[in-house]
Protein backbone atom coordinates (compact mmCIF):
# COMPACT_ATOMS: atom_id res chain seq x y z
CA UNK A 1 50.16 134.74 60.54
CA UNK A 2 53.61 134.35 62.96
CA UNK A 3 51.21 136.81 65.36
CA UNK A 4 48.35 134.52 65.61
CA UNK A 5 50.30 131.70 65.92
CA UNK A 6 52.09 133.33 69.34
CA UNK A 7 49.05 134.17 70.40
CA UNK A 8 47.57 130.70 70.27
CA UNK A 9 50.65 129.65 71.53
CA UNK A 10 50.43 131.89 74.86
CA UNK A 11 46.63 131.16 75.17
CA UNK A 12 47.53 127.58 75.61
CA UNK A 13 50.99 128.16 77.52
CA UNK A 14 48.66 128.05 80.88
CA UNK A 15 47.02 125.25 80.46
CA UNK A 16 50.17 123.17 79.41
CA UNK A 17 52.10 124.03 82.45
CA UNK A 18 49.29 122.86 84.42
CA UNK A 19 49.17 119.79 82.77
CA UNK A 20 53.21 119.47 83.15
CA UNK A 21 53.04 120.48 86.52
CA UNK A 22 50.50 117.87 87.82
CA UNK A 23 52.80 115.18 86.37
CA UNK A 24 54.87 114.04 89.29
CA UNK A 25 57.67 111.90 87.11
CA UNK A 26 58.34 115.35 85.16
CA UNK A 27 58.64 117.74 88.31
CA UNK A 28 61.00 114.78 89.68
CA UNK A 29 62.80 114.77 86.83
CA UNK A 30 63.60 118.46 86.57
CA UNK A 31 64.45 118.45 90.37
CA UNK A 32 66.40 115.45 90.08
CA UNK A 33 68.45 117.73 86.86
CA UNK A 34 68.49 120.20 89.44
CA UNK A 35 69.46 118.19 92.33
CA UNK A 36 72.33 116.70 90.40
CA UNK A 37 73.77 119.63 89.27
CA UNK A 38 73.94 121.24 92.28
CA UNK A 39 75.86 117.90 93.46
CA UNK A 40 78.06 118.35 90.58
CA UNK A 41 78.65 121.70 91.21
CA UNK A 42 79.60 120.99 95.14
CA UNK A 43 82.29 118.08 93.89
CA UNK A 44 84.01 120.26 91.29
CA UNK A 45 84.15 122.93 94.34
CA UNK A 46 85.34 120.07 96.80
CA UNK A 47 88.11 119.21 94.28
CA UNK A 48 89.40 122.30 93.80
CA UNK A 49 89.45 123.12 97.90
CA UNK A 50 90.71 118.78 98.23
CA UNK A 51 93.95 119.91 95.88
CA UNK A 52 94.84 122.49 97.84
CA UNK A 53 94.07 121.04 101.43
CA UNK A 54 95.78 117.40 100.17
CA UNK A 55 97.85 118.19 97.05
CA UNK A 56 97.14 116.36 93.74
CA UNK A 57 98.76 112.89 95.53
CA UNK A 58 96.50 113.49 98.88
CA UNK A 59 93.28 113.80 96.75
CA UNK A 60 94.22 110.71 94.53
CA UNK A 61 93.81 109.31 98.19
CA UNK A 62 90.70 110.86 98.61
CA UNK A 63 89.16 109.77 95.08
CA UNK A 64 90.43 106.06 95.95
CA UNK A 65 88.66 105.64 99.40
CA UNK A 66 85.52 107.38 98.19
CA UNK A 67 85.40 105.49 94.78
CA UNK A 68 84.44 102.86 97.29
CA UNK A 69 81.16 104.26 97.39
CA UNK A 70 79.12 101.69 96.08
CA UNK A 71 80.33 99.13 98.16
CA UNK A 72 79.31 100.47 101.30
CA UNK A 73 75.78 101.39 99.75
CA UNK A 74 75.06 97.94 99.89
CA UNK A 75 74.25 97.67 102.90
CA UNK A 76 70.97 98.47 102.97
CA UNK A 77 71.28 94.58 101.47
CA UNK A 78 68.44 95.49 98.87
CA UNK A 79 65.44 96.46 101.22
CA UNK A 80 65.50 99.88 99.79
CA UNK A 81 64.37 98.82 95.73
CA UNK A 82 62.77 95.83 97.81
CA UNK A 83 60.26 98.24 99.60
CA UNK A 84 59.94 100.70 96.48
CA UNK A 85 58.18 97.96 94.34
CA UNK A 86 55.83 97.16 97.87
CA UNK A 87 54.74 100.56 98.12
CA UNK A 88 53.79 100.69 94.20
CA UNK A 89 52.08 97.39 94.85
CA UNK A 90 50.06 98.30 97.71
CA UNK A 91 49.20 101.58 96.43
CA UNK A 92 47.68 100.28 93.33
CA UNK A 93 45.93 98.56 96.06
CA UNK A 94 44.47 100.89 97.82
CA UNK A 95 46.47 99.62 101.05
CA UNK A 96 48.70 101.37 103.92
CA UNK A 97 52.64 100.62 103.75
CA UNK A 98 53.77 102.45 106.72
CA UNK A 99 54.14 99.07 108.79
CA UNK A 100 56.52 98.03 105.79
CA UNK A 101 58.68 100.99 106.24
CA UNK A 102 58.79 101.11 109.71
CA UNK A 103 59.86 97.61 109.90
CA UNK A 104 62.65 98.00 107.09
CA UNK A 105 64.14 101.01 109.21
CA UNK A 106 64.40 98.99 112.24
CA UNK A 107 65.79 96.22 110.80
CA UNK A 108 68.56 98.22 108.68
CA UNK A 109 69.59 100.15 111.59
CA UNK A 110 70.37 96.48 113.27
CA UNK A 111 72.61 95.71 110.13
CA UNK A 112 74.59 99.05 109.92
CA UNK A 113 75.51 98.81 113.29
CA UNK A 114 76.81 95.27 112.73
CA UNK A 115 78.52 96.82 109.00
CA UNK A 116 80.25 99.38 111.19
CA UNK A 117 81.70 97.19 113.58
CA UNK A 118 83.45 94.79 111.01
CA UNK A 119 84.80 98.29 109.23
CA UNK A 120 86.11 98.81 112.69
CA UNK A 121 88.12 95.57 112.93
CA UNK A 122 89.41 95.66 109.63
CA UNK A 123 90.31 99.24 108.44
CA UNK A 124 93.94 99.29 110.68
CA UNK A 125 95.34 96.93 107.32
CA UNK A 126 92.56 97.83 104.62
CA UNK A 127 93.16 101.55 104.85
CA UNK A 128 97.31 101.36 104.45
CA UNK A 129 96.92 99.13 101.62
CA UNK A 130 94.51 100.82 99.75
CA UNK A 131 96.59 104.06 100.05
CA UNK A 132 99.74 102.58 99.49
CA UNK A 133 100.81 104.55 96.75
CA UNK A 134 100.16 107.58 98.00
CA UNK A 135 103.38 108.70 99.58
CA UNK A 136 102.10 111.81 102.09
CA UNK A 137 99.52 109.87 103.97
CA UNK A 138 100.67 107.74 107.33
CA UNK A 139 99.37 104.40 107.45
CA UNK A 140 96.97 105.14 110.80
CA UNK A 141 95.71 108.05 108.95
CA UNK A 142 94.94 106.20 105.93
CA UNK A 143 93.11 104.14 108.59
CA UNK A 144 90.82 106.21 110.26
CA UNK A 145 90.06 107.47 106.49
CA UNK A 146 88.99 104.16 105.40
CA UNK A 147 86.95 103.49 108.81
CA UNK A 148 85.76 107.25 108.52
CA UNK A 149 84.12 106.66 104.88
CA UNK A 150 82.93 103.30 105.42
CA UNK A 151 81.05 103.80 108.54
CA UNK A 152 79.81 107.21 107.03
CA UNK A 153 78.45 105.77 103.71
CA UNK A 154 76.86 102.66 105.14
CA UNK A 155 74.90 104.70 107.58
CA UNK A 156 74.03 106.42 104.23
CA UNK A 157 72.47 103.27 102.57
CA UNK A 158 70.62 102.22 105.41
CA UNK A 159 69.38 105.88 106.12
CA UNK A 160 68.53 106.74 102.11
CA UNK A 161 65.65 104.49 102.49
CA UNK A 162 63.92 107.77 103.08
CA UNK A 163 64.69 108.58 99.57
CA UNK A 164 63.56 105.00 98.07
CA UNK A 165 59.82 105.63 100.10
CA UNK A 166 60.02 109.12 98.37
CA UNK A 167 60.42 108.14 94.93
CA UNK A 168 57.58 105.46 95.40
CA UNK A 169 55.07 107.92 96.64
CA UNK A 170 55.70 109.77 93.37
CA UNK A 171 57.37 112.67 95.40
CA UNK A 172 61.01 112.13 94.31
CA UNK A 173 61.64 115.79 94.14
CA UNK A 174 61.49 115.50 98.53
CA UNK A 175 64.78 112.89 97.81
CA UNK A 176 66.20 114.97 95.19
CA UNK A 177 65.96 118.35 97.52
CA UNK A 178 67.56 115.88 101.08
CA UNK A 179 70.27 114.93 98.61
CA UNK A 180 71.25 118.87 97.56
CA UNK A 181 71.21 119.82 100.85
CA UNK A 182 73.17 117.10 102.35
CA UNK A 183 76.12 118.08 99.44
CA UNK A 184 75.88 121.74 100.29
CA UNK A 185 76.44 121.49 104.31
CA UNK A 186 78.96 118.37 103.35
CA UNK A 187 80.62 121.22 101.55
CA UNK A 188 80.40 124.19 104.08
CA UNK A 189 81.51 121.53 106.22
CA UNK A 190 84.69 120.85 104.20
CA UNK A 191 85.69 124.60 103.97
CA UNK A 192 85.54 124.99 107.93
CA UNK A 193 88.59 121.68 107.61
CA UNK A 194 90.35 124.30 105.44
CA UNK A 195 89.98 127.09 107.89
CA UNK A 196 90.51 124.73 110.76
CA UNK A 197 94.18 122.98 109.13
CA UNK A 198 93.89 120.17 111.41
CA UNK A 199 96.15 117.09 111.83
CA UNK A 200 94.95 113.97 109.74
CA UNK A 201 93.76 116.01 107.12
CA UNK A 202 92.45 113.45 104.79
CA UNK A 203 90.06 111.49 107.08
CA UNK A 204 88.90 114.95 108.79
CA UNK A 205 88.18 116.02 104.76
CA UNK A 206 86.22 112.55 104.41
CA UNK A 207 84.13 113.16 107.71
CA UNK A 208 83.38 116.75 107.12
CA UNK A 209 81.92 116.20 103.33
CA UNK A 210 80.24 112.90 103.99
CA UNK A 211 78.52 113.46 107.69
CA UNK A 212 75.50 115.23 106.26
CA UNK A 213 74.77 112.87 103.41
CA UNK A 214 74.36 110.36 106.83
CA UNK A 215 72.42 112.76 109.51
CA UNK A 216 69.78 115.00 106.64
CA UNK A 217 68.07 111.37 105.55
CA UNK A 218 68.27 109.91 109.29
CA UNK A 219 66.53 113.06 110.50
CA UNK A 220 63.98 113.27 107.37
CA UNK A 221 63.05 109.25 108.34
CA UNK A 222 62.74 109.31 111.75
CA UNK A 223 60.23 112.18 111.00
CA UNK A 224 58.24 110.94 108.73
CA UNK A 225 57.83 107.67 110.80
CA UNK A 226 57.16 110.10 113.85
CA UNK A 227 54.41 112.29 111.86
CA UNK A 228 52.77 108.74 110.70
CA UNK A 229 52.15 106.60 113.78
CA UNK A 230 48.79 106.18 113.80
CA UNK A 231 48.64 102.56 112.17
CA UNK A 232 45.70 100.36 112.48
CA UNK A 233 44.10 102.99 114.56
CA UNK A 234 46.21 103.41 117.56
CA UNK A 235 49.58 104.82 118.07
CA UNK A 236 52.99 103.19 117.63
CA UNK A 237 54.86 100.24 115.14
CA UNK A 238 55.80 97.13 115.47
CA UNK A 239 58.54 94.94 113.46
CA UNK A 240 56.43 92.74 110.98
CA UNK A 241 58.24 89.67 110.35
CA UNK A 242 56.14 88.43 107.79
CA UNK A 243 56.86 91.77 106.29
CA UNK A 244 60.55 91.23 106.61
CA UNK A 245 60.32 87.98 104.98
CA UNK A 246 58.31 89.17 102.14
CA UNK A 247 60.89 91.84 101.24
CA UNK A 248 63.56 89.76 101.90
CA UNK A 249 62.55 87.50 99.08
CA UNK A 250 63.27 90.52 96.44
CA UNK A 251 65.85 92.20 98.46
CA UNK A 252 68.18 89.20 98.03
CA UNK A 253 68.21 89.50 94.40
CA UNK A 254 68.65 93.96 94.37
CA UNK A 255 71.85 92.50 96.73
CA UNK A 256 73.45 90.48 94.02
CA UNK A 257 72.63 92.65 91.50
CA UNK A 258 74.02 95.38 93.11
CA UNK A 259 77.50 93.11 94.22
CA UNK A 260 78.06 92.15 90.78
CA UNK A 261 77.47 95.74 89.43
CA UNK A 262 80.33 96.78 91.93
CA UNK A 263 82.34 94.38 90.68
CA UNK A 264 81.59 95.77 86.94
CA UNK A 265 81.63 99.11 87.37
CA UNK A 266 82.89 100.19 91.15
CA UNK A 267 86.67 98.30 91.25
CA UNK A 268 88.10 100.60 88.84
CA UNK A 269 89.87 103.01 91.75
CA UNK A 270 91.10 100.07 93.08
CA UNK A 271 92.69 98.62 90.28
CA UNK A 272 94.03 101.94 89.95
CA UNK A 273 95.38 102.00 93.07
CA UNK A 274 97.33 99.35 91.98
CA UNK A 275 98.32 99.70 88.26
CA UNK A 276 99.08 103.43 88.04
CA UNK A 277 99.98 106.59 90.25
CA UNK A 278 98.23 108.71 92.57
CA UNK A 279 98.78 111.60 89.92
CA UNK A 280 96.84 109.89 86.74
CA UNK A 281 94.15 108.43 89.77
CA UNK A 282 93.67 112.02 89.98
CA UNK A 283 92.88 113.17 86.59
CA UNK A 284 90.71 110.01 86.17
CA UNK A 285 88.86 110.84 88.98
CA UNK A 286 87.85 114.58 87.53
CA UNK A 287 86.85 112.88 84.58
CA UNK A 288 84.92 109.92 86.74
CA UNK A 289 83.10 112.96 88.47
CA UNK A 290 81.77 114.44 84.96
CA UNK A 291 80.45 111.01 83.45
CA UNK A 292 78.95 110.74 86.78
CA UNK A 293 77.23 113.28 86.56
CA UNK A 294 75.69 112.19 83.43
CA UNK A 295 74.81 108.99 84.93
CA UNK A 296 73.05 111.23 88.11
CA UNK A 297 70.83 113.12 85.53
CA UNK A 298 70.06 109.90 83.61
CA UNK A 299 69.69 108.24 87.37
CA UNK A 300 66.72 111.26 88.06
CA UNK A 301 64.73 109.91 84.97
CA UNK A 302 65.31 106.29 86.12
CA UNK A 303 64.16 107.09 89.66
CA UNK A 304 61.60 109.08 88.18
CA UNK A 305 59.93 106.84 85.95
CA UNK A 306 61.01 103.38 88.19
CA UNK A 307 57.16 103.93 90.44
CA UNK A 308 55.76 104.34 86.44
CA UNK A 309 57.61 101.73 84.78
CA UNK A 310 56.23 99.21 87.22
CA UNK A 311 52.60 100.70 87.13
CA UNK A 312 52.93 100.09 83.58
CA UNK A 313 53.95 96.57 83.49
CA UNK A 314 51.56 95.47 86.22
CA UNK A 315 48.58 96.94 84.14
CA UNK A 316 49.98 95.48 80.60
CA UNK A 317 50.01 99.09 78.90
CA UNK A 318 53.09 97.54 76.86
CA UNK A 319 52.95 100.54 74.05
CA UNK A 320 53.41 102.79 76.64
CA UNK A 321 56.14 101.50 78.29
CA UNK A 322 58.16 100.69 75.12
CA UNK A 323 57.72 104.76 74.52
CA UNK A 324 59.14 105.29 77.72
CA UNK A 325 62.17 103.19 77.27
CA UNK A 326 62.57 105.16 74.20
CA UNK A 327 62.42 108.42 75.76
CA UNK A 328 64.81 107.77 77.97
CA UNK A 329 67.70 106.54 75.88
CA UNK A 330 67.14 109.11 73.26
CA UNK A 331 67.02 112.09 76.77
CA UNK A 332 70.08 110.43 78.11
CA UNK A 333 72.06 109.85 74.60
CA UNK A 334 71.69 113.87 74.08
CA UNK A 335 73.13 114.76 77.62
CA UNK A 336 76.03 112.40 77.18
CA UNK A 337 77.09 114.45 73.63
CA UNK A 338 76.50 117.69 75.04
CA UNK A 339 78.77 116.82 77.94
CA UNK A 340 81.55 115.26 75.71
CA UNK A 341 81.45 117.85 73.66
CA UNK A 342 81.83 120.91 76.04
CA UNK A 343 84.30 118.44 78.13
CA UNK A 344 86.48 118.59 74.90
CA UNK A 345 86.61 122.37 74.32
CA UNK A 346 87.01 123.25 77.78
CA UNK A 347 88.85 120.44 79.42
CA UNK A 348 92.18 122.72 80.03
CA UNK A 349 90.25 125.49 81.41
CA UNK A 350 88.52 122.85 83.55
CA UNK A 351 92.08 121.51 84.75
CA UNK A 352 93.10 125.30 85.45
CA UNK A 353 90.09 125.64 87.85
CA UNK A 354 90.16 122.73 89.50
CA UNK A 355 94.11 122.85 90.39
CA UNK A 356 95.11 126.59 89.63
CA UNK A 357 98.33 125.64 92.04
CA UNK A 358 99.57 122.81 90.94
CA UNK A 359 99.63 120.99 87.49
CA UNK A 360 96.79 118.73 86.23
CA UNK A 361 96.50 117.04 83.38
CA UNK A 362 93.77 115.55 81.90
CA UNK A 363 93.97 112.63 79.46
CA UNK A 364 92.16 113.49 76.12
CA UNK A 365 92.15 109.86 75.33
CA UNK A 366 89.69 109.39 78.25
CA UNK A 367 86.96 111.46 76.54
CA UNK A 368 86.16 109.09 73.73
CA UNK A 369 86.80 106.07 75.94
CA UNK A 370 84.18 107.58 78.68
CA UNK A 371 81.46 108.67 76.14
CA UNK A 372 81.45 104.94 74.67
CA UNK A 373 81.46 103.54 77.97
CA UNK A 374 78.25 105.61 79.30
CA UNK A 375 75.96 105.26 75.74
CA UNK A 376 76.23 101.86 76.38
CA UNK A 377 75.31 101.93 80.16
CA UNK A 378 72.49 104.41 79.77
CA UNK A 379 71.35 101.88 76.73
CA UNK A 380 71.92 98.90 79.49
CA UNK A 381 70.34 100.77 82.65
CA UNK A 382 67.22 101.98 80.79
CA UNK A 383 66.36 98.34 80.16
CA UNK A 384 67.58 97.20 83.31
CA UNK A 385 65.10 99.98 85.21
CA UNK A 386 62.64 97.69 83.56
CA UNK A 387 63.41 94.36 84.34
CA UNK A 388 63.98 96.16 88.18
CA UNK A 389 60.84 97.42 88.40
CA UNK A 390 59.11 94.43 87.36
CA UNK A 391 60.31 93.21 90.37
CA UNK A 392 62.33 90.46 88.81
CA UNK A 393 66.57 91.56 89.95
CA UNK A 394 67.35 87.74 89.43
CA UNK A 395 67.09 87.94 85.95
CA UNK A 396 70.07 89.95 85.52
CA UNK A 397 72.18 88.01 87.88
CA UNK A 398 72.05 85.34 85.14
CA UNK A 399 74.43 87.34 83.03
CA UNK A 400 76.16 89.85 85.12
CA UNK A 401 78.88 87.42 86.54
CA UNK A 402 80.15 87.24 83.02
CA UNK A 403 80.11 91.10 82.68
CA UNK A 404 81.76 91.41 86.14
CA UNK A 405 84.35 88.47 85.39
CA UNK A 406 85.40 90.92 81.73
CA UNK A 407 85.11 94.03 83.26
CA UNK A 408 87.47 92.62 85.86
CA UNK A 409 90.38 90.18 84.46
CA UNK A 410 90.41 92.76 81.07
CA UNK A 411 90.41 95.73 83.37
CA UNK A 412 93.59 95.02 85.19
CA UNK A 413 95.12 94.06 82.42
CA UNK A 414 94.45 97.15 80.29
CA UNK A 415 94.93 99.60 83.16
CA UNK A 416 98.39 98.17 83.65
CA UNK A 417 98.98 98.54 80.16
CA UNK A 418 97.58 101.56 78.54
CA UNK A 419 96.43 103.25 81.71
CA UNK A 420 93.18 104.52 83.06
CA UNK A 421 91.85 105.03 78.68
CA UNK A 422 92.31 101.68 78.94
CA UNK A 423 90.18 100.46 82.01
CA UNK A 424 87.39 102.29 80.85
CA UNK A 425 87.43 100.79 77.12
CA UNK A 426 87.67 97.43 79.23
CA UNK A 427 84.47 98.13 81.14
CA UNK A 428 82.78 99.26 77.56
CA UNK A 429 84.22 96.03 76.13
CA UNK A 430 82.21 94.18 79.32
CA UNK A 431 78.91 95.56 78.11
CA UNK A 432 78.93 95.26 75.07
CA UNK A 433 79.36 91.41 75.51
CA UNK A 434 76.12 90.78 78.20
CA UNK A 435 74.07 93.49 79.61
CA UNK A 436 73.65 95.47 76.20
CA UNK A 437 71.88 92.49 73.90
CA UNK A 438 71.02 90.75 76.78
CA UNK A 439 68.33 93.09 78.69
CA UNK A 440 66.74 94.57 75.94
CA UNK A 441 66.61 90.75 74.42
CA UNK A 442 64.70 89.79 77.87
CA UNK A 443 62.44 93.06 78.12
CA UNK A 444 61.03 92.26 74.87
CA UNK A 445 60.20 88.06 75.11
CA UNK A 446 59.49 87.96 78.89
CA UNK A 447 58.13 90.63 80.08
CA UNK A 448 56.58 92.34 77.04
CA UNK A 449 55.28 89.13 74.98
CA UNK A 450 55.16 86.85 77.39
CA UNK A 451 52.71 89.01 80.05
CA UNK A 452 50.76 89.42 77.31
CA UNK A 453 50.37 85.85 76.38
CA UNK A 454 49.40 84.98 79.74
């Protein structure tokens, strides 16, 4: 009996990886996993060469200017998700989109270039004070750092478009692989800084790890505009302005969205910064890295299933979609447990590898605090993917000035009293009052019923 059911079994096998194969929101998935592990991977490396290089006070530097991260990604001031949902609509269409991304690139190389400028002019007095806890780095050091990074990761946002036209075309694995290999060189990169010793350590660190995340996209865009200039029959773009406007209408809203998610979720090194030492900014941040990481993998399924969601919505198949959502909670709920769990058994070993020099200690407290924190954000993001993809960002700039105003005013006060455990149950706290009942809440009577009423 077992024998003829492994036979079935492997008679079928062929014909079920085919099927799984020619699904492009699975492969993108499992090279998104893979994608994001490999990034993992390259920042637990980084640390442990970033300890040594800086010492645990110079890499609490580090973790502060780079926990900036999201800020700077906004400036691609929400054309990126803006031209993701145009490419979805016009391929259900039937119609070209190159025009679309041609004029996006043009226009977002303008901006950066402005972005970079104003970084210029004010990172001689943002770059001391954000680093002014941290003892071993000069003030025109922590300068350059701050200008380093910032010019660095908005050239990033404007430049990951390439990734956003990617995921729309269904090929998200392309984005996934440009991301791996940017962190690999950034880290080959970071090792020659070892080798190398040189002066201003900690901006020369930021520079070396972040360049490639800039130049691999910039390369892969200018490419694929180069390969596909034959629009309208003859050769060469042009800026569309009524193309500009039209994405402008729904890039506005990805903006604010993304500002007031910064302000939820991207202050905490900053309030750090300013509430405890360099030392505990540096065991949050090794925890930050892991819970990112199960926000990345949980970010490949969104990605993934974004180009589907919207698909979905557009055409009414509402039972379908609801399954999705479901998948995806109940996918990213069992990577969160798996990771808490290991996390909990091995986080000495962890702090041994990471810092086999110098002491590091790693706040148990943080692991239940973190685990709450990210159920309820993959819970909150799943339905959120939704609500994005039905092109309707405003929505959730309704309620996310409340979260942000929590997540802030309780944040500083619990991080100055109980410490980073405390931030973190502060940002959980912010959730649980708005995005978590509110999204789902929306999903269901707007979108759901009420596209099906009309």
């Amino acid at each position: 009996m077992l024998c003829g059911l492994a036979s079935r079994i492997l008679d079928r096998m062929p014909s079920l990886v085919r099927r799984w194969a020619q699904d492009p929101a699975k492969i993108t998935v499992v090279a998104g996993w893979a994608s994001r592990l490999t990034v993992a991977m390259v920042q637990f490396i980084a640390i442990r060469i970033l300890t040594q290089l800086l010492g645990i006070e110079g890499y609490g530097g580090f973790a502060i200017v780079t926990g900036l991260l999201a800020w700077f990604l906004m400036a691609d001031l929400g054309f990126g998700s803006s031209l993701q949902n145009l490419i979805a609509v016009r391929r259900i269409a039937g119609k070209t989109f190159d025009d679309a991304i041609y004029t996006t690139a043009a226009f977002l190389t303008a901006v950066t270039t402005a972005i970079v400028m104003v970084i210029g002019l004010c990172s001689p007095w943002v770059g001391p004070w954000l680093l002014a806890s941290v003892r071993n780095i000069t003030g025109p050091e922590a300068g350059l750092a701050f200008f380093s990074f910032g010019a660095l990761a908005s050239g990033t946002a404007s430049a990951n478009l390439i990734l956003k036209v990617y995921f729309g075309l269904h090929r998200g694995y392309v984005a996934h692989t440009i991301s791996a290999s940017a962190a690999l060189i950034g880290l080959a990169l970071l090792g020659l800084i070892t080798w190398l010793n040189p002066d201003a350590k900690l901006a020369w660190s930021i520079i070396a790890f972040y360049f490639p995340g800039w130049l691999i996209p910039s390369v892969v865009i200018v490419h694929y505009l180069w390969g596909n200039r034959r629009v309208n029959e003859h050769y060469g773009y042009a800026i569309d302005t009524e193309v500009l406007r039209t994405l402008a209408v729904s890039a506005r809203w990805f903006l604010l969205f993304s500002a007031l998610g910064a302000l939820t979720l991207n202050l905490d090194f900053i309030i750090l910064s300013k509430t405890v030492s360099a030392v505990e900014v540096s065991s949050y941040s090794v925890y930050s890295k892991v819970y990112i990481l199960v926000v990345a993998l949980f970010g490949s399924m969104i990605s993934a299933y974004w180009p589907l969601s919207s698909e979905l919505i557009l055409e009414k198949r509402f039972i379908e979609l609801r399954a999705l959502v479901r998948r995806i909670v109940i996918s990213g709920a069992l990577i969160l447990s798996c990771v808490s769990l290991a996390l909990f058994i091995l986080r000495d070993i962890v702090a041994d590898l990471l810092s086999p020099n110098m002491p590091l200690t790693l706040n148990v407290w943080l692991i239940p605090a973190f685990t709450l924190y990210i159920l309820l954000r993959i819970w909150a993001e799943t339905y959120s993917m939704v609500i994005l993809s039905a092109g309707r960002a405003w929505v959730q700039c309704i309620i996310m000035p409340v979260q942000a105003a929590i997540s802030l005013g309780l944040g500083y006060y619990a991080s100055l009293h109980y410490g980073s455990a405390g931030l973190v149950l502060a940002i959980a706290v912010s959730y649980l009052a708005t995005t978590v009942w509110f999204l789902p809440f929306y999903v269901e009577i707007k979108i759901i019923k009420g596209s099906s009423i009309s």
